[in-house]
Protein backbone atom coordinates (compact mmCIF):
# COMPACT_ATOMS: atom_id res chain seq x y z
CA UNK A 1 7.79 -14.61 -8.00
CA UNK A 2 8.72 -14.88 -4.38
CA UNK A 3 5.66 -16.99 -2.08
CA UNK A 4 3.19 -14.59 -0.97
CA UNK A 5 3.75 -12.94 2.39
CA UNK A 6 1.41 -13.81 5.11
CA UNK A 7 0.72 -12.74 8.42
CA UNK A 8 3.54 -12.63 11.06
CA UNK A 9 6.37 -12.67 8.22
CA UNK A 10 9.30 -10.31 8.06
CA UNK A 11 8.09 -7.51 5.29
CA UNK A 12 11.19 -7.00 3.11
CA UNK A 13 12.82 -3.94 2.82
CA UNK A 14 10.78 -1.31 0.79
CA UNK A 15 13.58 1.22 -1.15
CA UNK A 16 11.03 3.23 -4.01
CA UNK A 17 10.47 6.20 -5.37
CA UNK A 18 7.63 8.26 -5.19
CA UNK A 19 5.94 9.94 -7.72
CA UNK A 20 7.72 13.30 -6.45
CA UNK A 21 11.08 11.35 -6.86
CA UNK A 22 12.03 11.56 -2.82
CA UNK A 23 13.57 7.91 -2.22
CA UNK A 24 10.78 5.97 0.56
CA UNK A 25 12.51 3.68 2.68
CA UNK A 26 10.84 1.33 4.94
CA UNK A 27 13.48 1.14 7.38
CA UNK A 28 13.15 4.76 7.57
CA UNK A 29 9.46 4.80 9.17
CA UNK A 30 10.69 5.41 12.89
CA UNK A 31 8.46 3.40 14.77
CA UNK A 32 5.57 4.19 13.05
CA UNK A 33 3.57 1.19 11.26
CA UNK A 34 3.14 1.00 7.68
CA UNK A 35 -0.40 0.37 4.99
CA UNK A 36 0.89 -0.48 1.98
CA UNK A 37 -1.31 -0.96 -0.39
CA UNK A 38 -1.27 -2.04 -4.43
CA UNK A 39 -3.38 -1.50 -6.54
CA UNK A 40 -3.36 -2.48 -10.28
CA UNK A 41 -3.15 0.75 -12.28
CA UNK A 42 -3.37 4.75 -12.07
CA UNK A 43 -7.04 6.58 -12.34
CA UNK A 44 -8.83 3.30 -13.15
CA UNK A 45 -12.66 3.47 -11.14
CA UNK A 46 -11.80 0.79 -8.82
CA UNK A 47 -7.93 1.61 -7.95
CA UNK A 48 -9.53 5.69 -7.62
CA UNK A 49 -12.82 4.50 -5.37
CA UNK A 50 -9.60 2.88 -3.22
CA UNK A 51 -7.05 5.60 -3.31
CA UNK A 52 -9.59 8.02 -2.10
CA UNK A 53 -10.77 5.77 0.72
CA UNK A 54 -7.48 6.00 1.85
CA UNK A 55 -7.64 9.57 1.74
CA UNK A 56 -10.62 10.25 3.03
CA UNK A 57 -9.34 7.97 6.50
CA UNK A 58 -5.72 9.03 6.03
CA UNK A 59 -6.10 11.40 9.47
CA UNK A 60 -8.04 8.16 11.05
CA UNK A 61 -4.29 5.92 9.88
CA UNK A 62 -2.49 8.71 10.86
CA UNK A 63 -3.67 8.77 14.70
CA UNK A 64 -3.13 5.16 15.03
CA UNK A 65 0.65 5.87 14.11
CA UNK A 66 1.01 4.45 10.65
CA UNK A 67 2.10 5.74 7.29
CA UNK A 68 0.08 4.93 4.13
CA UNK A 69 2.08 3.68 0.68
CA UNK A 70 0.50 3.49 -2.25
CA UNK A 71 2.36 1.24 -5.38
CA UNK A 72 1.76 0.83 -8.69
CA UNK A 73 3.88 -0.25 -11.61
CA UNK A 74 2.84 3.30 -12.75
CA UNK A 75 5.39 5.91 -13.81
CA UNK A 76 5.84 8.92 -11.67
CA UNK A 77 4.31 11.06 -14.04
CA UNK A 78 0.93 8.86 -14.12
CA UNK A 79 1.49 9.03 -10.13
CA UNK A 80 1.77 12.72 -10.18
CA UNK A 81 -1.34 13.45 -12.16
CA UNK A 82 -3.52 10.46 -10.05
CA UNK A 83 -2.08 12.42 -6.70
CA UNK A 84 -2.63 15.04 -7.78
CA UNK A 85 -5.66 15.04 -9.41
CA UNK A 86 -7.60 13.09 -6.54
CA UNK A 87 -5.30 15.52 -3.71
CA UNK A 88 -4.16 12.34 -2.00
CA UNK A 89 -1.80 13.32 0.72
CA UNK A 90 0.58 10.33 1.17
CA UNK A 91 2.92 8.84 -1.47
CA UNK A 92 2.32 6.65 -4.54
CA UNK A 93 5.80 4.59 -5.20
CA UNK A 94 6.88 3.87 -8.39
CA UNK A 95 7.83 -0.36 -8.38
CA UNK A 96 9.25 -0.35 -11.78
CA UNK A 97 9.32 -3.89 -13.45
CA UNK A 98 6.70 -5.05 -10.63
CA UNK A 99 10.23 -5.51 -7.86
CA UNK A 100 8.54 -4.86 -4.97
CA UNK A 101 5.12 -6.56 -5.82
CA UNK A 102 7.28 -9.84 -6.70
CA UNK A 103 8.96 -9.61 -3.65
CA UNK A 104 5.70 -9.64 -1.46
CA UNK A 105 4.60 -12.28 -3.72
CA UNK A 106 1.14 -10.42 -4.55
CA UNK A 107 -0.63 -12.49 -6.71
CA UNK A 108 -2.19 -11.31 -10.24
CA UNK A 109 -5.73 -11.72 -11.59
CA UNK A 110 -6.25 -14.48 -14.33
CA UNK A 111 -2.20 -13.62 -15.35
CA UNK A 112 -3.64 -10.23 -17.00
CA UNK A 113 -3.86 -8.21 -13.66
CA UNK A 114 -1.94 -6.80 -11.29
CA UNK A 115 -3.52 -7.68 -7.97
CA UNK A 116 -5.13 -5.80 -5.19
CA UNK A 117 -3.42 -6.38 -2.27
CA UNK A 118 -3.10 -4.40 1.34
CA UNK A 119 -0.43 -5.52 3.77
CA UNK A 120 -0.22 -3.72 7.43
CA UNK A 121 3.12 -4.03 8.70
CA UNK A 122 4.18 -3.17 12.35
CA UNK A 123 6.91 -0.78 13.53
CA UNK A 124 9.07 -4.38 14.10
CA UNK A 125 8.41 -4.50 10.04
CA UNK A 126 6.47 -7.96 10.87
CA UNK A 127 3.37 -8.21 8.40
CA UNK A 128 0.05 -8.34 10.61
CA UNK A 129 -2.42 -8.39 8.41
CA UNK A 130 -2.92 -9.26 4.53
CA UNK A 131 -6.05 -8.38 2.89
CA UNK A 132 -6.53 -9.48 -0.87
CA UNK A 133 -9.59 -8.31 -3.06
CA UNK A 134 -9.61 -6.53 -6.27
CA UNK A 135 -13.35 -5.56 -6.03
CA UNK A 136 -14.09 -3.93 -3.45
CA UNK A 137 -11.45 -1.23 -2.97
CA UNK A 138 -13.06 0.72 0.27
CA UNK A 139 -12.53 -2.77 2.01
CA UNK A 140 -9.06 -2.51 2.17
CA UNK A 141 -9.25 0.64 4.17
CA UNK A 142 -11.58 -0.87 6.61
CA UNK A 143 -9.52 -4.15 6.98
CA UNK A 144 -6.07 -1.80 7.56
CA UNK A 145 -8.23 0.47 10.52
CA UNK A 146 -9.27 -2.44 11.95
CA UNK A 147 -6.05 -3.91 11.80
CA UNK A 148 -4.69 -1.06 13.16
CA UNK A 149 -7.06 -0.43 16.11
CA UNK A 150 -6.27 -3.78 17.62
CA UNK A 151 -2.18 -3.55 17.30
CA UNK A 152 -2.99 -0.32 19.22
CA UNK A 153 -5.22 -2.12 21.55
CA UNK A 154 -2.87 -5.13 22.25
């Protein structure tokens, strides 16, 4: 597993599919920044309490110019159903064989886990902030607004 990205790296390039097989490209984002946020596994109470906070502020990203990703190890079917099911308006990638979570180096819980991680990467694709905790899902949405309002404020 690559070392865990930290604040003021260089994100690596993000190349998924979502779970509505349309290819999501972080190099693609045109200036806009990026929430990306894992989350161990599909309709689980903590990863849906999460996934909905996201929704429910996805507007509130929106106007502060970022995109919000969603990844799972998760097929797209399992995406499909969670999007669907809990009408979550931005895309859940598919990181088959845990790629992209290896190559941002997010760490797993007790080695049974996937982890909880949200990175908020600039429109330079520089990480700016990195906030790990597998409890308390709505915290990651705070943590990326708040983020967010001060890149928009500096």
């Amino acid at each position: 597993m690559a070392q865990a990205l930290k604040s003021g790296d260089r994100a690596p390039l993000i190349a998924l599919q979502d779970q509505n097989g349309i290819e999501r490209r972080s190099d693609q984002l045109s200036g806009k920044s990026l929430v990306l946020f894992f989350y161990p596994k599909d309709d689980t109470p903590g990863c849906t309490i999460e996934a909905c906070a996201f929704r429910d502020s996805y507007a509130d990203l929106q106007a502060l110019g970022a995109e919000v990703w969603g990844v799972s190890g998760d097929n797209a079917n399992s995406h499909q159903r969670f999007a669907s099911r809990h009408n979550l308006p931005y895309p859940l990638l598919v990181d088959h064989n845990n790629q992209l979570r290896k190559a941002f180096g997010v760490p797993g819980v007790l080695g049974l886990l996937p982890g909880r991680v949200t990175y908020v990467i600039d429109a330079a694709g520089v990480v700016r902030h990195v906030f790990n905790n597998l409890l308390d899902g709505p915290a990651h949405r705070r943590e990326a607004l708040d983020c967010l309002k001060r890149l928009q404020a500096a």
